[in-house]
Every structure is written in C-alpha cells, then in structure tokens.
C-alpha atoms as a PDB file:
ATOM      1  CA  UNK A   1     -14.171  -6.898  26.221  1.00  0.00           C
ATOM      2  CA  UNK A   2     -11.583  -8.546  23.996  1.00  0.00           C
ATOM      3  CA  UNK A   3      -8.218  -9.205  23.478  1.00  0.00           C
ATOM      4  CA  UNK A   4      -6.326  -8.664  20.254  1.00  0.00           C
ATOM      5  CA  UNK A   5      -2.426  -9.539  19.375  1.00  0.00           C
ATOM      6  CA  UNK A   6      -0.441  -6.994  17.564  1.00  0.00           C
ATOM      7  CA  UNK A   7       3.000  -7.977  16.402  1.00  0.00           C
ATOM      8  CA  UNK A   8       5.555  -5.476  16.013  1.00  0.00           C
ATOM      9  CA  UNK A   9       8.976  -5.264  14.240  1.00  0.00           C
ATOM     10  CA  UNK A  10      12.030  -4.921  17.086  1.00  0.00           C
ATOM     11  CA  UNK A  11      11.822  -0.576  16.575  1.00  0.00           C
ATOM     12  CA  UNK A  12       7.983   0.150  16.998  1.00  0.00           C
ATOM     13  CA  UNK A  13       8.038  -2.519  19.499  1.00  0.00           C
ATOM     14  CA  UNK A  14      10.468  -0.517  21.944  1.00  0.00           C
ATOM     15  CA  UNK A  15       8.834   2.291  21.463  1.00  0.00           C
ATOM     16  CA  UNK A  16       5.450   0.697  22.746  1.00  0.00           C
ATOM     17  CA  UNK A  17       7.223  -0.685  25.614  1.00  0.00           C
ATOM     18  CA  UNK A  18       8.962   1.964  27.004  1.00  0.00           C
ATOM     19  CA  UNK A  19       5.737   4.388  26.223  1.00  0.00           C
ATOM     20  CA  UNK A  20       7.277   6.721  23.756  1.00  0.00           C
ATOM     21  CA  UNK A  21       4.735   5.288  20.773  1.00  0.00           C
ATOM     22  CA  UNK A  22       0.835   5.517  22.421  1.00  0.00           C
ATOM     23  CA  UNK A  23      -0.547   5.211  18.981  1.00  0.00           C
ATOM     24  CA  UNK A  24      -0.580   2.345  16.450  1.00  0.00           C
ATOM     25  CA  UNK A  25      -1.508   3.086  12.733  1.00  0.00           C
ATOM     26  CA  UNK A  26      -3.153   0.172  11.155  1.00  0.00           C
ATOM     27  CA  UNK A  27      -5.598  -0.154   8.293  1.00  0.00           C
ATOM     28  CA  UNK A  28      -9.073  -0.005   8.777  1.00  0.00           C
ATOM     29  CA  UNK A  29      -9.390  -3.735   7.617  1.00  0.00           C
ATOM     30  CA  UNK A  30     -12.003  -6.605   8.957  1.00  0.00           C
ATOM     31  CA  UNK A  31      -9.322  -7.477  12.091  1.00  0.00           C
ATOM     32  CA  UNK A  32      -9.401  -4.131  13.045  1.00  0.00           C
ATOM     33  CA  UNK A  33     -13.246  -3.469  12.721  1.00  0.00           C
ATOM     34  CA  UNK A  34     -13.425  -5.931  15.234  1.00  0.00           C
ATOM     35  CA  UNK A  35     -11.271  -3.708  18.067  1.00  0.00           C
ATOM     36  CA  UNK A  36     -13.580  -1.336  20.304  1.00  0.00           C
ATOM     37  CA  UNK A  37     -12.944   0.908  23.385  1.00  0.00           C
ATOM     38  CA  UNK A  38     -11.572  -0.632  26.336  1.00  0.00           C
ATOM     39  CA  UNK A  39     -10.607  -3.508  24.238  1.00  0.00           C
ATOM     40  CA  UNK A  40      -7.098  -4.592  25.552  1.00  0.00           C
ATOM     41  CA  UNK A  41      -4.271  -5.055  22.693  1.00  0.00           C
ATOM     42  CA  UNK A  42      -1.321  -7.273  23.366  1.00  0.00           C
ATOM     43  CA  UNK A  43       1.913  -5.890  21.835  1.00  0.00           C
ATOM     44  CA  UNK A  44       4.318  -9.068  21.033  1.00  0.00           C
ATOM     45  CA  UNK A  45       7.993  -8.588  19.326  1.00  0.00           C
ATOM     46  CA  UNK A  46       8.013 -10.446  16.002  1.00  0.00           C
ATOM     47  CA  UNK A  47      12.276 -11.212  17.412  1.00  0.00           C
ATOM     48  CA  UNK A  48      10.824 -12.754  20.488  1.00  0.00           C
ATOM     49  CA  UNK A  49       7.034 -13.367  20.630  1.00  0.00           C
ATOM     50  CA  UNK A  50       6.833 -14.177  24.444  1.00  0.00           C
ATOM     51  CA  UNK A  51       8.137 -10.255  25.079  1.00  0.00           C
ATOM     52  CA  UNK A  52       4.526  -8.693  25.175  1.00  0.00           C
ATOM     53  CA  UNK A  53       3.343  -5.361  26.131  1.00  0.00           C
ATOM     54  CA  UNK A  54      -0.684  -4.995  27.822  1.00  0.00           C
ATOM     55  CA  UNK A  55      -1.963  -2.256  26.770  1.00  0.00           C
ATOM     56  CA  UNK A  56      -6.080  -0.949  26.723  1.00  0.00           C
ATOM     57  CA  UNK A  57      -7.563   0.668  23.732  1.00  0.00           C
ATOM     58  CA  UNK A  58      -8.367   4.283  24.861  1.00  0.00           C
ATOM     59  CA  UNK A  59      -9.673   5.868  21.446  1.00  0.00           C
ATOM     60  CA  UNK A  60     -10.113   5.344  18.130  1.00  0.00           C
ATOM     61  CA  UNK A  61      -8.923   7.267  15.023  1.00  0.00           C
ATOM     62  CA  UNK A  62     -10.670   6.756  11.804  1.00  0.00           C
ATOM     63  CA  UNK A  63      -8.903   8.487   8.808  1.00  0.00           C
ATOM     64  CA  UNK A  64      -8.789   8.615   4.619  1.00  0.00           C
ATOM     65  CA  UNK A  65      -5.497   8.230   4.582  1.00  0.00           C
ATOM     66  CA  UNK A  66      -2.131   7.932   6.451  1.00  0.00           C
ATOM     67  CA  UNK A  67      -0.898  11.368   6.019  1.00  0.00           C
ATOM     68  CA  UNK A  68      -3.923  13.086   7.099  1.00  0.00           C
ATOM     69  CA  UNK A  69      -3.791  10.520   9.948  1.00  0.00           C
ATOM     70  CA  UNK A  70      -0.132  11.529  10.822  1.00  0.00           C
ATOM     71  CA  UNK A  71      -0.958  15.408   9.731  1.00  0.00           C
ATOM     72  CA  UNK A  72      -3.475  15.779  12.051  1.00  0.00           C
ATOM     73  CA  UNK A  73      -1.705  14.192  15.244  1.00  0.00           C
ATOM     74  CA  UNK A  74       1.605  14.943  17.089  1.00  0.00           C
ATOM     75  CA  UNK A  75       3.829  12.340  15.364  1.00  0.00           C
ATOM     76  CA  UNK A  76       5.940  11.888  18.448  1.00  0.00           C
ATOM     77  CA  UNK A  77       2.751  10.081  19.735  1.00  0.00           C
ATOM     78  CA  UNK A  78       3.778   7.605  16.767  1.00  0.00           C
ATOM     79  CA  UNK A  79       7.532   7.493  18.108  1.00  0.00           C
ATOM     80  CA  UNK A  80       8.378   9.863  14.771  1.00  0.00           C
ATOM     81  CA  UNK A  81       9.861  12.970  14.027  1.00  0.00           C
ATOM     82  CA  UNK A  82       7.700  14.088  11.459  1.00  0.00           C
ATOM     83  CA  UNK A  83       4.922  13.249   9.688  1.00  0.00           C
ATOM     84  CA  UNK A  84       6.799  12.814   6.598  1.00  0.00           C
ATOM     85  CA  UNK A  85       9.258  10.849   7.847  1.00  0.00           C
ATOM     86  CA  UNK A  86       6.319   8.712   9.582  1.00  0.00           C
ATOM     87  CA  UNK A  87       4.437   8.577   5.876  1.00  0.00           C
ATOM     88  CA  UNK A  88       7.925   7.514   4.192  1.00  0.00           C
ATOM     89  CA  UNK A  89       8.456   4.597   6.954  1.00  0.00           C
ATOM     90  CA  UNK A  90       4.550   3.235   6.755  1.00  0.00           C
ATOM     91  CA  UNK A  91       5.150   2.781   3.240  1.00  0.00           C
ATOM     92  CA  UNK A  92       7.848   0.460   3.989  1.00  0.00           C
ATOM     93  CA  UNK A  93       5.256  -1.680   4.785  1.00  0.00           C
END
C-alpha cells in the first residue's frame, strides 16, 4: 500500500474536506498509473500545505475523456452542478 499527495486549489480542497467532493478527476498520466486500490491519497491545500485530508482510494475510473467521465457520473460526487459546468472548470486547468 502507498501513499500519494494530491494538492488542491482552496475550492476543491473544501469540498474534499468536508466530504461533498468523493471523486478527484486527474489524467491518466505516469503519477497516476502508479495509484491502486486501497492506496491512501493525502489531500493538502496549495494556501496552506500542512491542512491535509486522509483519504483511501476506493475505485478507479478509467475514461476517454473528461466529459464522458463527468457524463457518466453524478457530478455532485465532483462537488459540481453539472457536468458542463464541471467540463468548463477542468479546462481552467
């Protein structure tokens, strides 16, 4: 089991913490390859990187792209109110 460190702008962050946001998008990039089940991920605010959040990966979700990602789960699981508006604030990024 490993431990990976996620940092998160102040918004996402709070969302994480409090429990509304239970799933992180990410690309499917070498750093995430290397995250498996029961994995734990440590959320840390980018404002104040000793304010972390334990959490323990619980499943995996591969997809082509971010909208069928965000089409194909409830978006308030991604602390959104759509998955438009969840497509239009990923791209931010």
């Amino acid at each position: 089991m490993k431990t990976h460190t996620v940092r998160l702008h102040p918004e996402p962050y709070a969302a994480v913490n409090s429990g509304r946001k239970t799933i992180e998008s990410r690309l499917y990039d070498d750093k995430r390859r290397q995250i498996a089940l029961g994995d734990e991920l440590v959320f840390a605010s980018r404002q104040d990187p000793t304010d972390v959040t334990r959490t323990r990966v619980v499943g995996l979700l591969r997809y082509r792209t971010f909208a069928d990602l965000f089409a194909h789960n409830d978006s308030t699981k991604f602390a959104g109110a759509s998955a438009d508006g969840l497509l239009q604030e990923i791209r931010q990024f």
